[in-house]
N, C-alpha and C. Protein backbone atom coordinates (compact mmCIF):
# COMPACT_ATOMS: atom_id res chain seq x y z
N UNK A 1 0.80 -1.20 0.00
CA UNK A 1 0.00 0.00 0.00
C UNK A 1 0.84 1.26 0.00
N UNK A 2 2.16 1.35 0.52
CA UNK A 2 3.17 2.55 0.78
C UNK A 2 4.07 2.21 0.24
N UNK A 3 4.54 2.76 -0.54
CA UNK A 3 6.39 2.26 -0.83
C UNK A 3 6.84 3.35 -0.76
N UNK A 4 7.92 3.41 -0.09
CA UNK A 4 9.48 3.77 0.84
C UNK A 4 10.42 3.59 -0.29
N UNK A 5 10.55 4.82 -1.11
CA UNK A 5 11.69 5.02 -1.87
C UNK A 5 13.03 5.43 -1.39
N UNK A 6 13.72 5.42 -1.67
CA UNK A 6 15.25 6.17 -0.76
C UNK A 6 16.37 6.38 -2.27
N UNK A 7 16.60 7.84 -2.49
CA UNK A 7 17.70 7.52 -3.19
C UNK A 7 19.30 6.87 -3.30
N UNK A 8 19.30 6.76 -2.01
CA UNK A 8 20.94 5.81 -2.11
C UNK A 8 20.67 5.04 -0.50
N UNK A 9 21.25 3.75 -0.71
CA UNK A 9 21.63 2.65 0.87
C UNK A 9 21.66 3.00 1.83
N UNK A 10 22.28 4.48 1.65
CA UNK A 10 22.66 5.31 2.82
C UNK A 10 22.15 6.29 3.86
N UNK A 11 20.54 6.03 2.97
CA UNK A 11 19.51 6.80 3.48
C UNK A 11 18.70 5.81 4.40
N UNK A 12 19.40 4.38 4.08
CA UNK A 12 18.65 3.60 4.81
C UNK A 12 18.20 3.86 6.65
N UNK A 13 19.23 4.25 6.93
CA UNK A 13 18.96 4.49 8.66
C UNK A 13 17.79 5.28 9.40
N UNK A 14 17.89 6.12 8.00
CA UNK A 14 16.98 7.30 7.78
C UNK A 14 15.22 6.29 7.97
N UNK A 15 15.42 6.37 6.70
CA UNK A 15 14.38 5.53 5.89
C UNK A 15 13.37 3.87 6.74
N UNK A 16 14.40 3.55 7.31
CA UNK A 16 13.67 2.36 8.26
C UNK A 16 12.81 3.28 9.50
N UNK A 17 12.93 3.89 9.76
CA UNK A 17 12.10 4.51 10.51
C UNK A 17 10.52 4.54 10.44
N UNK A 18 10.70 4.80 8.95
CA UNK A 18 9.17 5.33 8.36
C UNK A 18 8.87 3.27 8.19
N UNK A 19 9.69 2.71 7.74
CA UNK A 19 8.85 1.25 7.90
C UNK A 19 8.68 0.21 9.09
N UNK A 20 9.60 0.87 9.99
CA UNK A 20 8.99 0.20 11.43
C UNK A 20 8.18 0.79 11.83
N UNK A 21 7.18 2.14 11.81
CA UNK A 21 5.79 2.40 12.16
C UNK A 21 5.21 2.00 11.50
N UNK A 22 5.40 1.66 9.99
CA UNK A 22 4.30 1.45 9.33
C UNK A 22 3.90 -0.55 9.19
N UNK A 23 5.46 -0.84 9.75
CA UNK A 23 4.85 -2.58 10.34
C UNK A 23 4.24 -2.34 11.75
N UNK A 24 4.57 -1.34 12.41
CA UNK A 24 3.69 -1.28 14.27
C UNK A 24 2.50 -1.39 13.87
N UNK A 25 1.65 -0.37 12.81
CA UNK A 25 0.30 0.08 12.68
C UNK A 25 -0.28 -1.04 11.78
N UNK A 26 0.62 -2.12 11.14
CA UNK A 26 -0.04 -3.06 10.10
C UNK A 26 -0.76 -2.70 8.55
N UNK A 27 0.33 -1.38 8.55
CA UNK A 27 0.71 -1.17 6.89
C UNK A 27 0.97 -2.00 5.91
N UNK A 28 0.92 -2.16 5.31
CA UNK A 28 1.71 -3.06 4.30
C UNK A 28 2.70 -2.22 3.74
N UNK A 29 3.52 -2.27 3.16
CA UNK A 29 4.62 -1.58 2.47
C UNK A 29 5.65 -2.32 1.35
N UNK A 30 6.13 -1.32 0.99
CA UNK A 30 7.57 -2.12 0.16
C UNK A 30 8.48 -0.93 0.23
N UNK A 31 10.52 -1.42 -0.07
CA UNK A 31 11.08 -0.47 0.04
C UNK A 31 12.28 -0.55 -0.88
N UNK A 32 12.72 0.38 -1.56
CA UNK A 32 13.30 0.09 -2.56
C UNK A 32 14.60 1.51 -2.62
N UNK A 33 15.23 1.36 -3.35
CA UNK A 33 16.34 2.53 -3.88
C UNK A 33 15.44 2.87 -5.65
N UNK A 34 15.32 3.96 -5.28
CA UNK A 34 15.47 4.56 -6.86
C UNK A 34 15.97 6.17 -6.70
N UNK A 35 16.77 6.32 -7.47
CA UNK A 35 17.53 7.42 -7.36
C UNK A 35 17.71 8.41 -9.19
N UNK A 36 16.92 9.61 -8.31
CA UNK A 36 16.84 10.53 -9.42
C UNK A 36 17.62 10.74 -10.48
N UNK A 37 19.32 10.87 -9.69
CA UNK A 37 20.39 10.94 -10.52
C UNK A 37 20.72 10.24 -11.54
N UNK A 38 21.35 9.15 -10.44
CA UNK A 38 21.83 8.16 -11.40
C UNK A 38 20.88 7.00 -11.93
N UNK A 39 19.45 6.58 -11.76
CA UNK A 39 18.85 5.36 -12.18
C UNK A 39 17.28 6.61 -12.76
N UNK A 40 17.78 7.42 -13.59
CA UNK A 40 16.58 8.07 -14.08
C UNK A 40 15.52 7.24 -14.80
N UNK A 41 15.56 6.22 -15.90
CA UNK A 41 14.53 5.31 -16.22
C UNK A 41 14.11 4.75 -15.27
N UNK A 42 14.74 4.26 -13.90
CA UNK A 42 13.67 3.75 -13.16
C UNK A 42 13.00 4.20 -12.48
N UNK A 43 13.35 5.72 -12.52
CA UNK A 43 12.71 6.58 -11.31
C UNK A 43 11.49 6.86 -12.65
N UNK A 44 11.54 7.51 -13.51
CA UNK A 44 10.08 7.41 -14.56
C UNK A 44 8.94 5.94 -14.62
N UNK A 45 9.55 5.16 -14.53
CA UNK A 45 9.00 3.84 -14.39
C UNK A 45 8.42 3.89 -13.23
N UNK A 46 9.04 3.25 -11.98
CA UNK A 46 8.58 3.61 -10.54
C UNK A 46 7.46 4.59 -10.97
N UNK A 47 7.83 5.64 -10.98
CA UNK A 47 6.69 6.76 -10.74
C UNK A 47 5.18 6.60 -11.78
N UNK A 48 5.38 6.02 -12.77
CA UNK A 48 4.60 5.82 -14.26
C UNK A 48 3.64 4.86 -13.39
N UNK A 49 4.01 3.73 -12.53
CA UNK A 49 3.74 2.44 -12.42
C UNK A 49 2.88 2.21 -11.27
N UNK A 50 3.30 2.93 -10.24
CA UNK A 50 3.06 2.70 -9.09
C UNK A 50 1.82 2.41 -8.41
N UNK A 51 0.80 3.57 -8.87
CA UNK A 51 -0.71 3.74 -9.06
C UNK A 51 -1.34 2.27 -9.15
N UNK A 52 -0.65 1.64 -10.49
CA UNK A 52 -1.52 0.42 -11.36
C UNK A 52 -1.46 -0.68 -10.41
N UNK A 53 -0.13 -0.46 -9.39
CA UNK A 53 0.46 -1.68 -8.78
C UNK A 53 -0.40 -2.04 -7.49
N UNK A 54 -1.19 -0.75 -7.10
CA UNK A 54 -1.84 -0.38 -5.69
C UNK A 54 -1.81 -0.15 -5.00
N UNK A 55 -0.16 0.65 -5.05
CA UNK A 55 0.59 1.85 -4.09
C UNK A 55 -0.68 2.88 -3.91
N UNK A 56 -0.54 3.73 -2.63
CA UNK A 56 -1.85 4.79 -2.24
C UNK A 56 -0.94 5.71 -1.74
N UNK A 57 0.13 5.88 -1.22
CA UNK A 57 1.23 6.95 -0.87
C UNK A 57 2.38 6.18 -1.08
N UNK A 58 3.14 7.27 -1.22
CA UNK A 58 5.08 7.20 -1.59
C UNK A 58 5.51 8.27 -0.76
N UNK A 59 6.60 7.69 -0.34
CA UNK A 59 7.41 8.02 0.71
C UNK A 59 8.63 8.11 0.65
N UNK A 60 9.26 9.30 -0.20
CA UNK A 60 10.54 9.33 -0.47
C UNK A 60 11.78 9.88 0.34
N UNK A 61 12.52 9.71 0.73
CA UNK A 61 13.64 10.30 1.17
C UNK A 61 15.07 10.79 0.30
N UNK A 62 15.45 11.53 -0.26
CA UNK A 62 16.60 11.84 -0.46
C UNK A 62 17.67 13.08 0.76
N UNK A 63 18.87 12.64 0.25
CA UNK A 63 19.34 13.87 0.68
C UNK A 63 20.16 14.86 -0.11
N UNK A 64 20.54 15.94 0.09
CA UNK A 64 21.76 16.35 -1.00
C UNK A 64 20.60 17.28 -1.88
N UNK A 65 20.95 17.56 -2.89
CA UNK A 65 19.76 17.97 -3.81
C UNK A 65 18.17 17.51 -4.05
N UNK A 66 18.05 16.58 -3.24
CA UNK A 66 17.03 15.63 -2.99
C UNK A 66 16.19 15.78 -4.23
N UNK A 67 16.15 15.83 -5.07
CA UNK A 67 14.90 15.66 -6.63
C UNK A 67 13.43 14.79 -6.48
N UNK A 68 14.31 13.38 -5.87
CA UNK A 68 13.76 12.18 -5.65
C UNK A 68 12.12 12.54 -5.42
N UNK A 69 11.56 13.24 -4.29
CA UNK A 69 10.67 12.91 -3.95
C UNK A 69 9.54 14.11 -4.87
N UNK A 70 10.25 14.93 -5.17
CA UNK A 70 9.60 16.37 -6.44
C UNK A 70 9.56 15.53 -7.54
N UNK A 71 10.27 15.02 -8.32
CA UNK A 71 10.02 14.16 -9.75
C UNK A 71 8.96 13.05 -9.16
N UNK A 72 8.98 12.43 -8.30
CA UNK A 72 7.81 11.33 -8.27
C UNK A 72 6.92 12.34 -8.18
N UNK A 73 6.62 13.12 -7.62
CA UNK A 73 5.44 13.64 -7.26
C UNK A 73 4.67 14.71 -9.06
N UNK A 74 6.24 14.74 -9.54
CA UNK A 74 5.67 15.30 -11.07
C UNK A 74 5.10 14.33 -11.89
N UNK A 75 5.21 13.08 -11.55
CA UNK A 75 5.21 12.14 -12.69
C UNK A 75 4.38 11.35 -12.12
N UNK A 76 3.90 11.22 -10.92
CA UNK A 76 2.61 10.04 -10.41
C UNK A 76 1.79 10.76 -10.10
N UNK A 77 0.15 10.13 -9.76
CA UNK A 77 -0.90 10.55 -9.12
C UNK A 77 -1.29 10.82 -8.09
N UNK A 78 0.12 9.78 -7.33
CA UNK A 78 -0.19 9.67 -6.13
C UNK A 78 0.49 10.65 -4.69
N UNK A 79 -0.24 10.70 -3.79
CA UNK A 79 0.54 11.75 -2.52
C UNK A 79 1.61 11.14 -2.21
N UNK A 80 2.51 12.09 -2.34
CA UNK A 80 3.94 12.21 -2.02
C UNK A 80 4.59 12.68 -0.70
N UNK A 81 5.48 12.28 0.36
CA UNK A 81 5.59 12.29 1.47
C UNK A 81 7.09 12.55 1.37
N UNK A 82 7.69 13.74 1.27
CA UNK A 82 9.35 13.77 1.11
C UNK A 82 10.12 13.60 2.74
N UNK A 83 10.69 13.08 2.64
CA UNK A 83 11.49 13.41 4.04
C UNK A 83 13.00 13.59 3.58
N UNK A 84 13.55 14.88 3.97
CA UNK A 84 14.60 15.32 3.62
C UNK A 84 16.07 14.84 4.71
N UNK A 85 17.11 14.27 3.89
CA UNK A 85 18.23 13.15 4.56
C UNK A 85 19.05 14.08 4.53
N UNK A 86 19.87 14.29 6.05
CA UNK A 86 21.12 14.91 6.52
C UNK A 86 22.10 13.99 5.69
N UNK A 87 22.51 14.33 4.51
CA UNK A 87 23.74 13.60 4.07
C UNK A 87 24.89 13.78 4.14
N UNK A 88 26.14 13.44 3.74
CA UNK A 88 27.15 13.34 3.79
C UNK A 88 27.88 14.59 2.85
N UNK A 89 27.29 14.82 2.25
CA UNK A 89 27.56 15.65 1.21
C UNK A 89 26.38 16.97 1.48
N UNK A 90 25.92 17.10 2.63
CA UNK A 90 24.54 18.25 3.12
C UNK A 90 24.87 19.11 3.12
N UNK A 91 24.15 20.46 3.07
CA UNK A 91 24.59 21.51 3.82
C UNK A 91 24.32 21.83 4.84
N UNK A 92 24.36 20.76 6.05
CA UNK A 92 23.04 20.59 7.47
C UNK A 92 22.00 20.35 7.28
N UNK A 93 21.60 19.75 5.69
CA UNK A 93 20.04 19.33 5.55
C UNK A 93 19.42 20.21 4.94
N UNK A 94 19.83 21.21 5.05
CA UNK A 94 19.25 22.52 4.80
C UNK A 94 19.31 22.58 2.60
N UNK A 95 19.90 22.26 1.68
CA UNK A 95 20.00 21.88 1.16
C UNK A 95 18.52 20.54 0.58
N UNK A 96 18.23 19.61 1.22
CA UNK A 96 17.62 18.89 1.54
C UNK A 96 16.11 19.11 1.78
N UNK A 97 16.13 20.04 2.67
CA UNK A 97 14.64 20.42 2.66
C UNK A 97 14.49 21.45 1.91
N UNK A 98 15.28 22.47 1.49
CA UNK A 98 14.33 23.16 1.01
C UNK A 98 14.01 22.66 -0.87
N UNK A 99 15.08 21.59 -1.28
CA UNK A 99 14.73 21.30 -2.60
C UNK A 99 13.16 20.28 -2.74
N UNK A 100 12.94 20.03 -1.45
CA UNK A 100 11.80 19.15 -1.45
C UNK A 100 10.55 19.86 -0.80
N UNK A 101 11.23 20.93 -0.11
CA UNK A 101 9.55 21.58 0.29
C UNK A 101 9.30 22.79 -0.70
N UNK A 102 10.18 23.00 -1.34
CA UNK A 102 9.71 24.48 -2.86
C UNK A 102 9.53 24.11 -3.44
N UNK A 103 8.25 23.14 -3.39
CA UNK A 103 7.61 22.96 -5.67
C UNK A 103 6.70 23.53 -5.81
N UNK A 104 6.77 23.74 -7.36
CA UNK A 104 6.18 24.86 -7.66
C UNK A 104 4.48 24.71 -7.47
N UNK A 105 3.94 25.20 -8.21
CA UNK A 105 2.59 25.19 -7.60
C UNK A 105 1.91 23.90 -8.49
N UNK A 106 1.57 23.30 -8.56
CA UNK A 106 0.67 22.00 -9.17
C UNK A 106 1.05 20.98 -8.74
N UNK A 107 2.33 21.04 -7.98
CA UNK A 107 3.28 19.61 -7.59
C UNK A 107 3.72 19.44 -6.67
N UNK A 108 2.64 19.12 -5.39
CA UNK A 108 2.78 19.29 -4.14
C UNK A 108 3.61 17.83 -3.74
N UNK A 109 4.42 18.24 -2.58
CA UNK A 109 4.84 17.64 -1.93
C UNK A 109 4.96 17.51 -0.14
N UNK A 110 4.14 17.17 0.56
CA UNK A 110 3.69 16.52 1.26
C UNK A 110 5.66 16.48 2.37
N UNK A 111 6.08 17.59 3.24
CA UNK A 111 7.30 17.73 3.55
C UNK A 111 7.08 17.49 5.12
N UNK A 112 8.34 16.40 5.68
CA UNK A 112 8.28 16.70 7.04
C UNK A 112 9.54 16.99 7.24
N UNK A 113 10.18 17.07 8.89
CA UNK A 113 11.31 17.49 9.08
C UNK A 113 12.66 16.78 8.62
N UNK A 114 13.62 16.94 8.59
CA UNK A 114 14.68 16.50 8.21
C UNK A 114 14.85 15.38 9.13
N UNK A 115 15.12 14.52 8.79
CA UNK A 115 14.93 12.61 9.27
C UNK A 115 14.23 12.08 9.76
N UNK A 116 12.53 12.88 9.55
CA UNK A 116 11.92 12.30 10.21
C UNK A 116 10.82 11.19 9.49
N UNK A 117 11.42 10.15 9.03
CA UNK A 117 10.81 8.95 8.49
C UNK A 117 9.63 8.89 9.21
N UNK A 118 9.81 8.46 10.35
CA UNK A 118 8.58 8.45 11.16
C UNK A 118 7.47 8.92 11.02
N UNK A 119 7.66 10.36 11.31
CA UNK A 119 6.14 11.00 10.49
C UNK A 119 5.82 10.66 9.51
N UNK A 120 7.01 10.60 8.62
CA UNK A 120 5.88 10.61 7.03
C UNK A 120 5.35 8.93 7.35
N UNK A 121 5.95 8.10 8.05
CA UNK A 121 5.14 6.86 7.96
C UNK A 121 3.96 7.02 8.58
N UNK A 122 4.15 7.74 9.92
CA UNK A 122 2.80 8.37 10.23
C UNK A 122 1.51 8.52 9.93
N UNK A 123 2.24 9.78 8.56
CA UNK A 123 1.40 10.65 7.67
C UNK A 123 0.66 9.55 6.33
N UNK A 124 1.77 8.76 5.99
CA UNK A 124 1.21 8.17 5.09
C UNK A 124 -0.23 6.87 5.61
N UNK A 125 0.51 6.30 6.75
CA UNK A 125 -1.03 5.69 7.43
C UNK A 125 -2.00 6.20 7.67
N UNK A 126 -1.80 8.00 7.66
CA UNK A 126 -3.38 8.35 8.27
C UNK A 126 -3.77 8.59 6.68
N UNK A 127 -3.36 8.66 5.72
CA UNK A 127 -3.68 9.26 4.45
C UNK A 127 -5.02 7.89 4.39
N UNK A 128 -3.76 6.86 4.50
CA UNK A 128 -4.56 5.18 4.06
C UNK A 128 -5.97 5.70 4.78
N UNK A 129 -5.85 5.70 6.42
CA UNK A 129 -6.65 5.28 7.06
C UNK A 129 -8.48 6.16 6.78
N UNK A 130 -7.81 7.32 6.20
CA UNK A 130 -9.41 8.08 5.65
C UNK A 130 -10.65 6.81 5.29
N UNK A 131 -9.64 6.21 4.73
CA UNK A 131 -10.94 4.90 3.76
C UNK A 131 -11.21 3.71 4.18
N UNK A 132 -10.01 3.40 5.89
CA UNK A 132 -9.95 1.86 6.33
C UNK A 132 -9.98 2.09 8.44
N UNK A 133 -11.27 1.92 8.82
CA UNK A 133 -11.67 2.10 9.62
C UNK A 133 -10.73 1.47 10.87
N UNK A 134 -9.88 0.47 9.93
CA UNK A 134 -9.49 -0.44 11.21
C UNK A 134 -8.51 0.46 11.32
N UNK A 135 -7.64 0.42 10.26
CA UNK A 135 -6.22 1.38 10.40
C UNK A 135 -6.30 3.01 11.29
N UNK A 136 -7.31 3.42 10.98
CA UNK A 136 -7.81 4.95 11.57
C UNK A 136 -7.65 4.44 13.32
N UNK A 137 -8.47 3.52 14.00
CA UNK A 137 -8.43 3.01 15.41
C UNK A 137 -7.04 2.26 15.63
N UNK A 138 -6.22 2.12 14.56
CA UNK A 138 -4.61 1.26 14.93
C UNK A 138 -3.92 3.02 15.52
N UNK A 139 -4.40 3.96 14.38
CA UNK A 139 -3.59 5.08 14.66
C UNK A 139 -4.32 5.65 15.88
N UNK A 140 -5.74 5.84 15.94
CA UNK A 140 -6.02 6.46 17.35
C UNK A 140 -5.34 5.72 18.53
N UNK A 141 -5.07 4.25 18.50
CA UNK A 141 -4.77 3.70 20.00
C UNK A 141 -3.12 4.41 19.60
N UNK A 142 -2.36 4.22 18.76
CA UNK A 142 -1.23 4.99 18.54
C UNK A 142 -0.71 6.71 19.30
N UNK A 143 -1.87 7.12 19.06
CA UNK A 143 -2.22 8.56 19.49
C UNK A 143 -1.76 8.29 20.97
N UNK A 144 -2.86 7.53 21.68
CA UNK A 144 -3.59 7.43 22.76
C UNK A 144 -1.94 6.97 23.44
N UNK A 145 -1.31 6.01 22.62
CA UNK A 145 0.05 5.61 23.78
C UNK A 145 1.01 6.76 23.71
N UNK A 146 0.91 7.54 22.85
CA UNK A 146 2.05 8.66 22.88
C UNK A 146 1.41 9.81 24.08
N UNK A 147 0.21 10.00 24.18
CA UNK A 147 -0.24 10.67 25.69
C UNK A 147 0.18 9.66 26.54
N UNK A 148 -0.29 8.49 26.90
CA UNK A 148 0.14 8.41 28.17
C UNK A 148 1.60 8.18 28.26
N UNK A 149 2.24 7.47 27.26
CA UNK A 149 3.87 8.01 27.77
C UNK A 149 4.50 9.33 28.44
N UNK A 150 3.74 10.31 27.45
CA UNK A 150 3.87 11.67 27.82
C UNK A 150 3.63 12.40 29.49
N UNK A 151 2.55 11.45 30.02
CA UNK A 151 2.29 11.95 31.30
C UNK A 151 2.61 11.17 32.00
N UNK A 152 2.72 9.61 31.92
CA UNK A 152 3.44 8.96 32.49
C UNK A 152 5.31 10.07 32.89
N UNK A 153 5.57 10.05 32.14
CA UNK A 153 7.01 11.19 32.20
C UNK A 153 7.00 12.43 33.00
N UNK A 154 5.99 12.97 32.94
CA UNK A 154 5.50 14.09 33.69
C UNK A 154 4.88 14.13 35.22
N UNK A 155 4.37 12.68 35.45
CA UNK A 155 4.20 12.20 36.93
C UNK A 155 5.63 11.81 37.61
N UNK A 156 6.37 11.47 36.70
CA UNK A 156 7.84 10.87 37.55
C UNK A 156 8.51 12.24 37.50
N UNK A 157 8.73 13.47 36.75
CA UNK A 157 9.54 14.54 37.18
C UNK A 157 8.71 15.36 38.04
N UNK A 158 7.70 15.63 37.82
CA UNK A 158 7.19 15.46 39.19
C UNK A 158 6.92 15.00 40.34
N UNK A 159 7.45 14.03 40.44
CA UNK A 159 7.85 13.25 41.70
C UNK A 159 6.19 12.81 42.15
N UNK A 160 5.02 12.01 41.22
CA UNK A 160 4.13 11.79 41.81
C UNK A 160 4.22 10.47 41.25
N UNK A 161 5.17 9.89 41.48
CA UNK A 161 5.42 8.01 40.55
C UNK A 161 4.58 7.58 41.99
């Protein structure tokens, strides 16, 4: 239902993030390398294809000039979820996000913070969940444990454990 693009291996650390929430919540997914630069036919393909296959969000990560997740989003139908990768070659990320959160106007891209896989796996389950009742109550009890962790934390520095 989601596929987790990443333009290079190296985004992987990044990138597993967004697919261990999305196995917690009982996503289905797939995850792959396609990279703007150097594997341009497959990134047209990928993007041409994806729709037919029964992908419902994409979830790209690049870092560096990041293209990756702006060209899918020019070339498919589907909502696009960029998450921008502190790379090796970054300018602090900064580089990174802003090539993925400035498109122009018809070719939205769907931006969270710089490594934060997570959300967009997040984001991309609640997209699913509009249409799948079960998934919507996987993410509310989801909700529901991130409060009480939260106050759970807040009773112990407050010293009311």
């Amino acid at each position: 239902m989601v596929s987790i693009i990443m333009g290079s291996d190296s985004d992987l650390p990044v990138m597993q993030k967004a697919a261990d929430i999305l196995t917690e919540l009982q996503v289905p997914f797939e995850m792959t390398i396609v990279s703007a630069h150097r594997t341009p036919d497959r990134l047209f393909q990928f993007a041409k294809a994806a729709h037919g296959r029964g992908i419902k969000v994409v979830i790209a990560g690049a870092g560096g000039a990041a293209h990756l997740p702006g060209m899918v989003a020019a070339i498919s139908p589907l909502p696009v979820i960029g998450v921008p990768v502190k790379s090796s070659n970054s300018i602090d990320g900064w580089d990174s996000i802003l090539s993925i959160l400035q498109m122009p106007e018809g070719v939205p891209v769907a931006t969270v913070a710089l490594n934060a896989a997570r959300n967009a796996g997040i984001l991309a389950a609640q997209m699913i969940a509009t249409a799948d009742e079960q998934l919507l109550d996987r993410i509310a009890a989801f909700k529901q444990g991130l409060e009480a962790t939260v106050l759970e934390k807040a009773k112990r520095m407050e010293g009311k454990s």
